[in-house]
Protein backbone atom coordinates (compact mmCIF):
# COMPACT_ATOMS: atom_id res chain seq x y z
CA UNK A 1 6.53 5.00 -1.74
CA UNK A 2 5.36 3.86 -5.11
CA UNK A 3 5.27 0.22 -6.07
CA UNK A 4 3.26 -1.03 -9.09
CA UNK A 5 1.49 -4.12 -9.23
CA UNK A 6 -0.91 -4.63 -11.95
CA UNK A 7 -3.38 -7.43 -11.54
CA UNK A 8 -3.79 -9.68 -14.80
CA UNK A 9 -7.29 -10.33 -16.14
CA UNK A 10 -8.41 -6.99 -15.43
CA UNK A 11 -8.29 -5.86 -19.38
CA UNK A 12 -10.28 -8.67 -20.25
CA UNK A 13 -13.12 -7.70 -17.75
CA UNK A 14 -13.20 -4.17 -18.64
CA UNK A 15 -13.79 -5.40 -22.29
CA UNK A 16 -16.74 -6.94 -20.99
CA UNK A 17 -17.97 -4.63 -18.70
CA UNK A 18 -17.92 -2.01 -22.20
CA UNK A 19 -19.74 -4.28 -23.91
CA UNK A 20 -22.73 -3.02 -21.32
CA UNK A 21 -22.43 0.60 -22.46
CA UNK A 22 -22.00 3.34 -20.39
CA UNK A 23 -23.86 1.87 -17.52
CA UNK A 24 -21.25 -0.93 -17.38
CA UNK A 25 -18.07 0.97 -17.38
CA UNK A 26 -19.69 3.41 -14.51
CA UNK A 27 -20.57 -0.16 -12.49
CA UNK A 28 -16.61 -1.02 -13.14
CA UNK A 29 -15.16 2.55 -12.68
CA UNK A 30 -17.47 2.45 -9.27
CA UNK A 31 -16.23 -0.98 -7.82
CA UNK A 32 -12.59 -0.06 -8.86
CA UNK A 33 -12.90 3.08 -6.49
CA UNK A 34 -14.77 1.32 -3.63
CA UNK A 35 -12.02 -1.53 -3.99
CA UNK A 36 -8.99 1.28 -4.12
CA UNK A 37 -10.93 3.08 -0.66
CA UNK A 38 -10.90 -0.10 1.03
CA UNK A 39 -7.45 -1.26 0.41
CA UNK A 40 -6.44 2.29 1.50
CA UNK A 41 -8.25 1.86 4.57
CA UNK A 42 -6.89 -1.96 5.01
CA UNK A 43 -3.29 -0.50 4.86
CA UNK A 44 -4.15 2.52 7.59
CA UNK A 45 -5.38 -0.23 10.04
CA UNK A 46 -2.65 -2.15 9.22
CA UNK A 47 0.32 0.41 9.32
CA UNK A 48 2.40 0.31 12.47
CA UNK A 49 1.71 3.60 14.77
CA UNK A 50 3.57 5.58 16.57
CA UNK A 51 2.37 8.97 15.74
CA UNK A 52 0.45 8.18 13.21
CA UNK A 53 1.95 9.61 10.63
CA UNK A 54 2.46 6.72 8.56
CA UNK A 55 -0.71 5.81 8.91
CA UNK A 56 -2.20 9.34 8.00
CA UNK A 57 -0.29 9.17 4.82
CA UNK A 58 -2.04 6.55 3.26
CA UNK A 59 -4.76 7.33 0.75
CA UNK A 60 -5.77 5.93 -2.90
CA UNK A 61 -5.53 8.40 -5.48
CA UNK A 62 -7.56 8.40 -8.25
CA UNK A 63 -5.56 8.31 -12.04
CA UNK A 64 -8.28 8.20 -14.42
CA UNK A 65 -12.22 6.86 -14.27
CA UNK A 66 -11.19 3.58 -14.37
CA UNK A 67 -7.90 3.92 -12.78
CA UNK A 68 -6.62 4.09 -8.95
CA UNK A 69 -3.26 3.99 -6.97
CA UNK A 70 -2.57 3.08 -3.30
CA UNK A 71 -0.15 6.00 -2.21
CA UNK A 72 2.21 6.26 0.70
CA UNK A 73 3.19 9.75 1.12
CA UNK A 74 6.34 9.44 3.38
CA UNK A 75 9.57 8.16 2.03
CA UNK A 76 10.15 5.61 4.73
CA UNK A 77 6.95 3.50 4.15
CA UNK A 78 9.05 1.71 2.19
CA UNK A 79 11.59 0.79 5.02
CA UNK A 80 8.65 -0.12 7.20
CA UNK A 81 7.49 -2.19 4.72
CA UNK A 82 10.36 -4.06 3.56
CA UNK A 83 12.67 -3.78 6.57
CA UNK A 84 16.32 -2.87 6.17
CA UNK A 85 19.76 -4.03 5.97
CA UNK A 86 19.70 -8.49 6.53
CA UNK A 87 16.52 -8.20 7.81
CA UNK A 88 15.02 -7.05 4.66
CA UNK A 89 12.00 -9.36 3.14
CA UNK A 90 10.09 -8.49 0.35
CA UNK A 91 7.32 -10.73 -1.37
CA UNK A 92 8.45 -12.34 -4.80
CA UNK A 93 6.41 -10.89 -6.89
CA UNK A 94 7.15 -7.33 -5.94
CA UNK A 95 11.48 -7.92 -6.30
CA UNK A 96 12.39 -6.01 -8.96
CA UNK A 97 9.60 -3.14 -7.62
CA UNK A 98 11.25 -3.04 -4.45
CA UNK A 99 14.70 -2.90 -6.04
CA UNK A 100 14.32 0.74 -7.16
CA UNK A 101 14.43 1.16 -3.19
CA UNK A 102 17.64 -0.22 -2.63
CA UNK A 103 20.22 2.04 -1.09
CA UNK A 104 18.18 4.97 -1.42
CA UNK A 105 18.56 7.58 1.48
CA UNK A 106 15.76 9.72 3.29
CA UNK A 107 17.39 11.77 5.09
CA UNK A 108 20.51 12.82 7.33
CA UNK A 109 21.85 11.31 10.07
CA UNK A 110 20.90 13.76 12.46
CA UNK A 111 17.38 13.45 10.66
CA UNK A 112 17.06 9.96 11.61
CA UNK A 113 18.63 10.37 14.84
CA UNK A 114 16.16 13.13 15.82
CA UNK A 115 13.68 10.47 15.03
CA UNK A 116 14.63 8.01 17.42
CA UNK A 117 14.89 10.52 19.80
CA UNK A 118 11.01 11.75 19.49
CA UNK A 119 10.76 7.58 19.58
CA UNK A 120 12.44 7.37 22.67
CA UNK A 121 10.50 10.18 24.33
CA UNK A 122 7.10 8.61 23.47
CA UNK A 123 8.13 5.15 24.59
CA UNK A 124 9.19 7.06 27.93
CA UNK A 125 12.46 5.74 27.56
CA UNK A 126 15.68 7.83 27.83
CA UNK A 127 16.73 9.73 25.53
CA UNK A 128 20.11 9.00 25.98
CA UNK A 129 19.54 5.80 24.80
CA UNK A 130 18.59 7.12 21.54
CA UNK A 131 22.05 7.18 19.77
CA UNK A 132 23.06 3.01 20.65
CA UNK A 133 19.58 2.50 19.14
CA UNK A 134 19.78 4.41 16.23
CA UNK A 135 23.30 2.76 15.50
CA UNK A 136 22.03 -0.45 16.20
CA UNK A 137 19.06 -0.23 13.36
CA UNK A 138 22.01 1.14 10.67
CA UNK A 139 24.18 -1.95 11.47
CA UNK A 140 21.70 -4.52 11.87
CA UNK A 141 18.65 -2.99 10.23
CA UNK A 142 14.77 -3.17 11.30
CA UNK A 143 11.96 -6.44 10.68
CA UNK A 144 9.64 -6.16 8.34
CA UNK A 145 6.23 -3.94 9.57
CA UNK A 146 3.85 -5.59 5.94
CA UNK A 147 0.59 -3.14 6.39
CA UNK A 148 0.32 -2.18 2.61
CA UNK A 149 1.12 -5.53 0.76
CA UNK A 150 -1.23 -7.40 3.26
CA UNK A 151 -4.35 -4.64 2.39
CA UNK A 152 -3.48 -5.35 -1.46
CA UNK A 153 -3.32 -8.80 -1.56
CA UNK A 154 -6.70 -9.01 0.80
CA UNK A 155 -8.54 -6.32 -1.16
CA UNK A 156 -7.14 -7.85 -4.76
CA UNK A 157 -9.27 -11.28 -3.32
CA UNK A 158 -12.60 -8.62 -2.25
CA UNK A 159 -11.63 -6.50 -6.07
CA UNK A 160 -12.01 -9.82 -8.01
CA UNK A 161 -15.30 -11.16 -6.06
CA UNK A 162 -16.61 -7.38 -6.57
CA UNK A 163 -16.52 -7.60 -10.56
CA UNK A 164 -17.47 -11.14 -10.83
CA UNK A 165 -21.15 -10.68 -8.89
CA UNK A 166 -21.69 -6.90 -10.29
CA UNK A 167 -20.74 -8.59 -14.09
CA UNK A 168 -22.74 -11.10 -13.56
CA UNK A 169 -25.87 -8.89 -12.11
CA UNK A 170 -25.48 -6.60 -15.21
CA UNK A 171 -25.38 -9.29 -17.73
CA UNK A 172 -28.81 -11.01 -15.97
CA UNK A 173 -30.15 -7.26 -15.79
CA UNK A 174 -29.35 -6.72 -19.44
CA UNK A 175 -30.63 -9.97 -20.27
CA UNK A 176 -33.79 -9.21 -18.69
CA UNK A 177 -34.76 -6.60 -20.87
């Protein structure tokens, strides 16, 4: 799953954070990745398990010095996410993101029906049961399961606190000399 949010104000900050020098686009570079780590971590705890795979998938990935992305690395995040079918829900601001998503397959039938199987089995239910269920979620679709959107919007809140004190520590330092 890749969504991209970009959070205004952040250009303006880095402009003053390079006004610093070198030692203040290391302090910005540094907060961005300790930010990134903990939204990663936020969406991990957050991520509905059932093996854990989901979960385990879920890492920030680092694009440049100053740059980081949240990744999910299985195609269903997404799903889990969102939901499905009429019981999709996905926050305003991430719409026309999400709309890439829309009718996109991934995977088979049998694919998915193997998968509520393995469900089934872990649940200790039977796994004849598996098939009514698995037709059930293509005709009525599955809630909602927010674990990444919830980490960003919680570590955005952390992100901008982060810059504010370490700007305003580097400008008294800087000011101090």
């Amino acid at each position: 799953m890749r969504i991209t949010a970009q959070l205004k104000g952040v250009d303006k900050l880095l402009k003053d954070y390079r006004k610093l020098g070198d030692e203040g686009v290391k302090e910005f570079g540094d907060v961005k990745k300790v930010n990134a780590k903990g939204i990663a971590g936020m969406a991990k705890s957050n991520a509905p398990k059932n093996l854990g795979k989901l979960s385990q998938s879920i890492h920030e990935d680092k694009v440049t010095e100053l740059s980081y992305k949240i990744k999910v690395g299985l195609d269903y995040g997404v799903y889990v996410e969102f939901g499905t079918g009429a019981k999709v829900n996905v926050p305003p601001e991430l719409q026309k993101e999400a709309a890439r998503f829309k009718g996109m397959s991934t995977g088979s039938f049998e694919e998915g029906l193997q998968s509520i199987r393995d469900w089934c089995r872990s649940k200790g239910i039977e796994e004849s049961a598996a098939y009514p269920i698995f037709m059930s979620i293509l005709r009525n679709g599955i809630r909602p399961q927010p674990y990444l959107y919830p980490a960003w919007k919680a570590g955005i809140t952390l992100y901008i606190n982060d810059l504010k004190g370490s700007i305003n520590h580097l400008t008294k330092k800087f000011n101090t000399k």
